[in-house]
PDB file of N, CA and C in Angstrom:
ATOM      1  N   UNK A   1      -8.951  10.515 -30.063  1.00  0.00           N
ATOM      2  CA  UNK A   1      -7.916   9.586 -29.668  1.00  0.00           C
ATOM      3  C   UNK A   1      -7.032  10.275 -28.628  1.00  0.00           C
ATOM      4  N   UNK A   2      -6.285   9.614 -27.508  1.00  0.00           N
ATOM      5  CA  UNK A   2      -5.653   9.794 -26.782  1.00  0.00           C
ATOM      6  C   UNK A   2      -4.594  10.198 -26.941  1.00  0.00           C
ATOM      7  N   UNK A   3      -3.164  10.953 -26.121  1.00  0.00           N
ATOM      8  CA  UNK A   3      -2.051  11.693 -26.662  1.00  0.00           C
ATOM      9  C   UNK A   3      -1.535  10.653 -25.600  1.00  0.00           C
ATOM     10  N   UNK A   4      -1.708  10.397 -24.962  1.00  0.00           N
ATOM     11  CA  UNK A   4      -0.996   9.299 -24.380  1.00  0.00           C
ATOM     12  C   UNK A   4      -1.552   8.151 -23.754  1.00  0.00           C
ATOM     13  N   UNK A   5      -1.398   7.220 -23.874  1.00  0.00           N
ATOM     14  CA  UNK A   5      -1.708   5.855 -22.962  1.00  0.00           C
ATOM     15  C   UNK A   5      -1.018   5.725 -21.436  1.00  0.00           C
ATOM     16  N   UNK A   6      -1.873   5.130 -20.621  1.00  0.00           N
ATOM     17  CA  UNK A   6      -1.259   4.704 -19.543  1.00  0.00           C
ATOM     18  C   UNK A   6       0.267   3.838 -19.548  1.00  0.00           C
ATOM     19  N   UNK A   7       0.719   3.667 -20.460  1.00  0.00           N
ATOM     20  CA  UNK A   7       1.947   3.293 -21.080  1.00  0.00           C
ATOM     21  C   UNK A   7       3.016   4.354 -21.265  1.00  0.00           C
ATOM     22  N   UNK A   8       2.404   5.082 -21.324  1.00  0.00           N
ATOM     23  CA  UNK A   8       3.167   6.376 -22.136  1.00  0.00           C
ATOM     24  C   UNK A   8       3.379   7.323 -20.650  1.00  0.00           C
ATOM     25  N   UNK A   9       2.719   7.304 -19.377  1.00  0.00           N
ATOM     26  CA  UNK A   9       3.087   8.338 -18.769  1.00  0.00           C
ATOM     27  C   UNK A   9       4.257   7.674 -18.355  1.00  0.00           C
ATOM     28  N   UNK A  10       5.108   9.247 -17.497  1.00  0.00           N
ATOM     29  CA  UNK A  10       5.792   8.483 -16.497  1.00  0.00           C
ATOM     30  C   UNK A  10       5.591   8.057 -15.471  1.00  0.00           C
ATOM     31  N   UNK A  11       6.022   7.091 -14.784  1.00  0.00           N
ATOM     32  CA  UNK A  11       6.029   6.519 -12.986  1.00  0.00           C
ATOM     33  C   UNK A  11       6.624   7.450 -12.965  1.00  0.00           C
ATOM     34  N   UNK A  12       6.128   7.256 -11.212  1.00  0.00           N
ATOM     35  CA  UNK A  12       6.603   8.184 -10.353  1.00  0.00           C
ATOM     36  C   UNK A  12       8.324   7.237  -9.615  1.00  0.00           C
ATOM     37  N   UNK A  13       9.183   7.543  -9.332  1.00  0.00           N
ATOM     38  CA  UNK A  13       9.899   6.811  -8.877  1.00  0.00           C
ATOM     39  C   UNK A  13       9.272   6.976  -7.208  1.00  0.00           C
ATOM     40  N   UNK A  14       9.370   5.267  -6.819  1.00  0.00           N
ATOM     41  CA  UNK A  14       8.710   4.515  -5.514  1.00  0.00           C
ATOM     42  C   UNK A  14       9.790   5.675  -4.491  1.00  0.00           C
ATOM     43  N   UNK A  15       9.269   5.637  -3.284  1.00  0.00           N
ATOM     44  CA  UNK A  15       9.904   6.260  -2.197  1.00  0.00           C
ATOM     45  C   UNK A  15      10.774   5.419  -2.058  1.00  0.00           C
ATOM     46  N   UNK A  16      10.771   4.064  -1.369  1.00  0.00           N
ATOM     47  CA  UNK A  16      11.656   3.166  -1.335  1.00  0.00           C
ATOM     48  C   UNK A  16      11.192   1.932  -2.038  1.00  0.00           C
ATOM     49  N   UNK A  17      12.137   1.024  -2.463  1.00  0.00           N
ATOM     50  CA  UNK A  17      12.289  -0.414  -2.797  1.00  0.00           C
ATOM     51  C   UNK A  17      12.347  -1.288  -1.905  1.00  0.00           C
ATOM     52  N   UNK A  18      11.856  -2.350  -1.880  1.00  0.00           N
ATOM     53  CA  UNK A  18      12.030  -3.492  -0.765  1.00  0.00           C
ATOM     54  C   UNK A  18      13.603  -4.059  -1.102  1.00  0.00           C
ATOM     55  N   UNK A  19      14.342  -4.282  -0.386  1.00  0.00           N
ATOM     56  CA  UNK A  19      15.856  -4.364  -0.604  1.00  0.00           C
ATOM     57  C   UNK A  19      16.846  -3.718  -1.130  1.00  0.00           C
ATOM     58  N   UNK A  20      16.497  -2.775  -0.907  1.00  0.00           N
ATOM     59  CA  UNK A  20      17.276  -1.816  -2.042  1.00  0.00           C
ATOM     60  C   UNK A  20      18.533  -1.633  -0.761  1.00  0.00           C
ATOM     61  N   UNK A  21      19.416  -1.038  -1.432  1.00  0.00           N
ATOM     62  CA  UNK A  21      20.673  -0.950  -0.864  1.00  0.00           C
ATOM     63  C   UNK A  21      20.367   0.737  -0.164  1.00  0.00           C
ATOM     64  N   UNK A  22      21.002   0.551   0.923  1.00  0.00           N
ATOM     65  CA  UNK A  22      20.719   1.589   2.125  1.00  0.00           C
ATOM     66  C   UNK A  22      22.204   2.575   2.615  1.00  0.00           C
ATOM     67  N   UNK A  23      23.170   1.994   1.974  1.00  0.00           N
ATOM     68  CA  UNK A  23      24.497   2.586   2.386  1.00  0.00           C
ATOM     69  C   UNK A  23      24.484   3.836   1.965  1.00  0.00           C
ATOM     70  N   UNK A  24      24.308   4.741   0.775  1.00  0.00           N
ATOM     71  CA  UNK A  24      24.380   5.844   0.698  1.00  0.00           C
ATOM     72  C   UNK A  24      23.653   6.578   0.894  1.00  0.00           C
ATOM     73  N   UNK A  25      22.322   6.315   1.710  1.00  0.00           N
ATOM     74  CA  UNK A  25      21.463   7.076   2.093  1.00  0.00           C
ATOM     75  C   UNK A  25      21.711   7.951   3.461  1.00  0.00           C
ATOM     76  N   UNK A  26      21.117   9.259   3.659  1.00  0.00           N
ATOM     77  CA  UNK A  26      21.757   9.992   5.259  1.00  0.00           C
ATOM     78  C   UNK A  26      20.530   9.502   6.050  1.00  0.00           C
ATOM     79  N   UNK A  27      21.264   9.821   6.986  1.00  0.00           N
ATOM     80  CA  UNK A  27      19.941   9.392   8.401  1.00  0.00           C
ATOM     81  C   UNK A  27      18.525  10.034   7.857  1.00  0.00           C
ATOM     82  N   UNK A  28      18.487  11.728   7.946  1.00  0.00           N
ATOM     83  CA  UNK A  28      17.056  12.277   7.109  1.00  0.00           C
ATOM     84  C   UNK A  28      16.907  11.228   5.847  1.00  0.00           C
ATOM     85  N   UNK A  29      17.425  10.815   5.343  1.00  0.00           N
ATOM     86  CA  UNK A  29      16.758  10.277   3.710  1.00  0.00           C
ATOM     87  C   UNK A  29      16.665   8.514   4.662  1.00  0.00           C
ATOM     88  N   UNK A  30      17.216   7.919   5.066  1.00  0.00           N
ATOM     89  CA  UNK A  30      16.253   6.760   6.040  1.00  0.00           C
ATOM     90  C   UNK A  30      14.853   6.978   7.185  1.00  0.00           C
ATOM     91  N   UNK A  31      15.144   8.130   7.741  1.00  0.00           N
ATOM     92  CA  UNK A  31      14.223   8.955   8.391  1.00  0.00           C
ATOM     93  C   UNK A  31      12.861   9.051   7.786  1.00  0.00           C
ATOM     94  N   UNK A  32      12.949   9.584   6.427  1.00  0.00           N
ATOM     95  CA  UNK A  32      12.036   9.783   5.856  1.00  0.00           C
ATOM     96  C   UNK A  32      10.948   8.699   4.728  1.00  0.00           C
ATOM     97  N   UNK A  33      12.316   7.495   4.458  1.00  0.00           N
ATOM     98  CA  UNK A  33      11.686   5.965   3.922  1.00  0.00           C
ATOM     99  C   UNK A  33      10.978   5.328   5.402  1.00  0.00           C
ATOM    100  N   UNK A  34      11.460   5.581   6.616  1.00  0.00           N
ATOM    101  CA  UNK A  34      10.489   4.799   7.372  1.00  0.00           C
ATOM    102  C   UNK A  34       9.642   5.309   7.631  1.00  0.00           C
ATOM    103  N   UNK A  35       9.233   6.422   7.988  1.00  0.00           N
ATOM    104  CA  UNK A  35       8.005   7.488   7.954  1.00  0.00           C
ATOM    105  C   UNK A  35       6.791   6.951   7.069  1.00  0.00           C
ATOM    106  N   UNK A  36       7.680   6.873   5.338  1.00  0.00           N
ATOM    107  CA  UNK A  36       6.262   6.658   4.766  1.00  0.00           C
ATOM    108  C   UNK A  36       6.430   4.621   4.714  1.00  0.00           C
ATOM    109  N   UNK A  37       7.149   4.514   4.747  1.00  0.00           N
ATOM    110  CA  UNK A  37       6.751   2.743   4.969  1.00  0.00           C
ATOM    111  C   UNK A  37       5.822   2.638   6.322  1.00  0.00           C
ATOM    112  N   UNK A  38       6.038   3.414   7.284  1.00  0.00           N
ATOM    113  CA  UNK A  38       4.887   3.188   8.492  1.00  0.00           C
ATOM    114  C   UNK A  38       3.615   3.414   8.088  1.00  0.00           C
ATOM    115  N   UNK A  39       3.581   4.945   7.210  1.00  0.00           N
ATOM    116  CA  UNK A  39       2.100   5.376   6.653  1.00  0.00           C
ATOM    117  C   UNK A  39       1.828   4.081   5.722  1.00  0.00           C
ATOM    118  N   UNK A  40       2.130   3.650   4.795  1.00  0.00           N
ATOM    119  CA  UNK A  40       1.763   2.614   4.434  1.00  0.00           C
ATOM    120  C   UNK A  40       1.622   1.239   5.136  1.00  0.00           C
ATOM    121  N   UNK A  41       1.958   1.133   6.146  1.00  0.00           N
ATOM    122  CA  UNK A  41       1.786  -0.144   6.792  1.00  0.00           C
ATOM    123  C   UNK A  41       0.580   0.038   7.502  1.00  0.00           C
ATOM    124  N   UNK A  42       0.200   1.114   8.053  1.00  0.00           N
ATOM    125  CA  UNK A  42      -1.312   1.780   8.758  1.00  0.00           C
ATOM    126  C   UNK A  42      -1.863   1.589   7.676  1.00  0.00           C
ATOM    127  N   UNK A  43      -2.062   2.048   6.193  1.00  0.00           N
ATOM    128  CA  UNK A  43      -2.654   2.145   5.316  1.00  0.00           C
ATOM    129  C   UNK A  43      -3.307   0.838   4.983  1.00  0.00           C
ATOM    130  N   UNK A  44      -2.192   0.170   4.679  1.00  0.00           N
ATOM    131  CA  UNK A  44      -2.743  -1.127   4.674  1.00  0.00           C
ATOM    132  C   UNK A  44      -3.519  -2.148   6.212  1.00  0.00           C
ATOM    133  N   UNK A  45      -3.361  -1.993   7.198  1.00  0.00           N
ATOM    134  CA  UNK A  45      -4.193  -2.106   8.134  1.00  0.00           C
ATOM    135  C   UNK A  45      -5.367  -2.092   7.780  1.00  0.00           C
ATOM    136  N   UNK A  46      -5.693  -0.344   7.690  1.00  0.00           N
ATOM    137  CA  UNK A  46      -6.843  -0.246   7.793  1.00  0.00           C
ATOM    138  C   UNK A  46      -7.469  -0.829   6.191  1.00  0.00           C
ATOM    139  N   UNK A  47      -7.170  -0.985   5.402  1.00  0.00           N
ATOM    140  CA  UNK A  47      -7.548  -1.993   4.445  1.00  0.00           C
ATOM    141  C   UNK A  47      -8.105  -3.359   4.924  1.00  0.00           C
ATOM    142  N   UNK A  48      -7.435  -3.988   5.577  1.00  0.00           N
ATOM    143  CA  UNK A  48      -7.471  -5.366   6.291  1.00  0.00           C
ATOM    144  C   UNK A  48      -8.148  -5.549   7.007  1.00  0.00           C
ATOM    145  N   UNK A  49      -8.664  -4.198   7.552  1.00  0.00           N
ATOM    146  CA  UNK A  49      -9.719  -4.535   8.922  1.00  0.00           C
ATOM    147  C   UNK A  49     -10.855  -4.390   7.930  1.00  0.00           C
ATOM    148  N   UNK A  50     -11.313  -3.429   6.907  1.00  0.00           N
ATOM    149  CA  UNK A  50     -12.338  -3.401   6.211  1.00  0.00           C
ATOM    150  C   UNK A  50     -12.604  -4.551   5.726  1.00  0.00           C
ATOM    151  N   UNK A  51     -11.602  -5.398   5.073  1.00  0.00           N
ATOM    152  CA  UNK A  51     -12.366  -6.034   4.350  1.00  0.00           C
ATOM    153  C   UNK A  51     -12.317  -7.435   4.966  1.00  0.00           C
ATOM    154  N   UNK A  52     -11.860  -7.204   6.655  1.00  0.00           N
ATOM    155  CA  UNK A  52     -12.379  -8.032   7.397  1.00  0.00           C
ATOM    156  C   UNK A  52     -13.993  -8.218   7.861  1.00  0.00           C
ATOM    157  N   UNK A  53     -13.869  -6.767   7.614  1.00  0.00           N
ATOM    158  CA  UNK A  53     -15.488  -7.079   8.523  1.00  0.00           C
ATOM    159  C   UNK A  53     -16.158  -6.921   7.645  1.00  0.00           C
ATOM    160  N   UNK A  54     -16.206  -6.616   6.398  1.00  0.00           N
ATOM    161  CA  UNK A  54     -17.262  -7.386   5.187  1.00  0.00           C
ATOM    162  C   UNK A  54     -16.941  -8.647   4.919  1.00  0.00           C
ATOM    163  N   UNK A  55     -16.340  -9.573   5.083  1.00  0.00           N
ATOM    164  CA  UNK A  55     -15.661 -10.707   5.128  1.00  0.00           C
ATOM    165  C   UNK A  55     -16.861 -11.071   6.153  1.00  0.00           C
ATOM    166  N   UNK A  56     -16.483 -10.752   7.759  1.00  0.00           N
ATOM    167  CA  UNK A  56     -16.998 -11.699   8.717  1.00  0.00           C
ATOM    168  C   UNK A  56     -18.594 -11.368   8.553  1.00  0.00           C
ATOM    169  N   UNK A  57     -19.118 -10.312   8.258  1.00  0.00           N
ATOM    170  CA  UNK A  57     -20.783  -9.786   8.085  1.00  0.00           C
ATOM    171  C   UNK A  57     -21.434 -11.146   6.632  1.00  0.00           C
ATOM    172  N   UNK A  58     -20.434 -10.953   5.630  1.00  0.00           N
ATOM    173  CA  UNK A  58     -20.635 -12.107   4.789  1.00  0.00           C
ATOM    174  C   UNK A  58     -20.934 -13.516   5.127  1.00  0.00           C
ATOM    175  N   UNK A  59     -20.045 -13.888   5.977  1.00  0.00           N
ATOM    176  CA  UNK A  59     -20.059 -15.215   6.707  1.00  0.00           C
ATOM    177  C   UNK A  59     -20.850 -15.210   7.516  1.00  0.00           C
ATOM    178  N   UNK A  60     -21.084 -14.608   8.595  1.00  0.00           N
ATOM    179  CA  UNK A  60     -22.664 -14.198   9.217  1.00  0.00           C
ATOM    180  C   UNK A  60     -24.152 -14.657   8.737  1.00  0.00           C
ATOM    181  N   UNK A  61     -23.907 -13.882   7.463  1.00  0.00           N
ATOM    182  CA  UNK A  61     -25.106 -13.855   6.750  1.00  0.00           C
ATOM    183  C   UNK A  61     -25.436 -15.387   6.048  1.00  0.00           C
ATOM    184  N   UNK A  62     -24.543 -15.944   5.397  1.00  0.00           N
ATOM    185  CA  UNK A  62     -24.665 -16.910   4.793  1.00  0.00           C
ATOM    186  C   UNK A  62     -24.651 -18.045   5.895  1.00  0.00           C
ATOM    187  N   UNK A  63     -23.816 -18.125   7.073  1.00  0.00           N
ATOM    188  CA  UNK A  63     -24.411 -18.543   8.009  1.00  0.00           C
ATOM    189  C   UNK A  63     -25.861 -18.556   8.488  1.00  0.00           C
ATOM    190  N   UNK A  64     -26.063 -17.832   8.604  1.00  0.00           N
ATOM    191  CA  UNK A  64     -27.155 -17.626   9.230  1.00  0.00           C
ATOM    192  C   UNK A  64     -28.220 -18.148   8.275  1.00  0.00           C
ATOM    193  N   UNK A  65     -28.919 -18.197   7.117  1.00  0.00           N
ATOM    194  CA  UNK A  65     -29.586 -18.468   5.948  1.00  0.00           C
ATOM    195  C   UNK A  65     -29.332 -20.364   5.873  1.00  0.00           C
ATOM    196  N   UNK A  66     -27.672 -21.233   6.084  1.00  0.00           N
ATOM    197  CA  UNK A  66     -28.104 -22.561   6.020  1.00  0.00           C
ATOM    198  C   UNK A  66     -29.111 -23.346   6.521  1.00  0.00           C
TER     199      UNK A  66
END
């Protein structure tokens, strides 16, 4: 048996929150939430293009076969 469940660990606290309040943060600590919100916005890109083009190869195919 397990000593802990996926319940049981801790989160990690998120880099940033979507709305979260920004006033007491310093320029480096905004500096550094847009940094990784950019890496994640590339991240997700390239997600989008993948499963674009298994998407459009799909449609292709099944095209192609009516």
């Amino acid at each position: 048996m397990a000593l802990f469940s996926d319940d049981d660990r801790p989160r990690p606290k998120p880099v940033h929150e979507i709305g979260q309040d920004l006033s007491m943060l310093s320029l480096a600590e905004i500096d550094l939430r847009v940094a990784a919100l950019q890496a994640e916005i590339e991240r997700l890109a390239r997600a989008r293009e993948k499963k674009a083009i298994s998407r459009d190869a799909a449609d292709a195919f099944f095209r192609k076969n009516d």
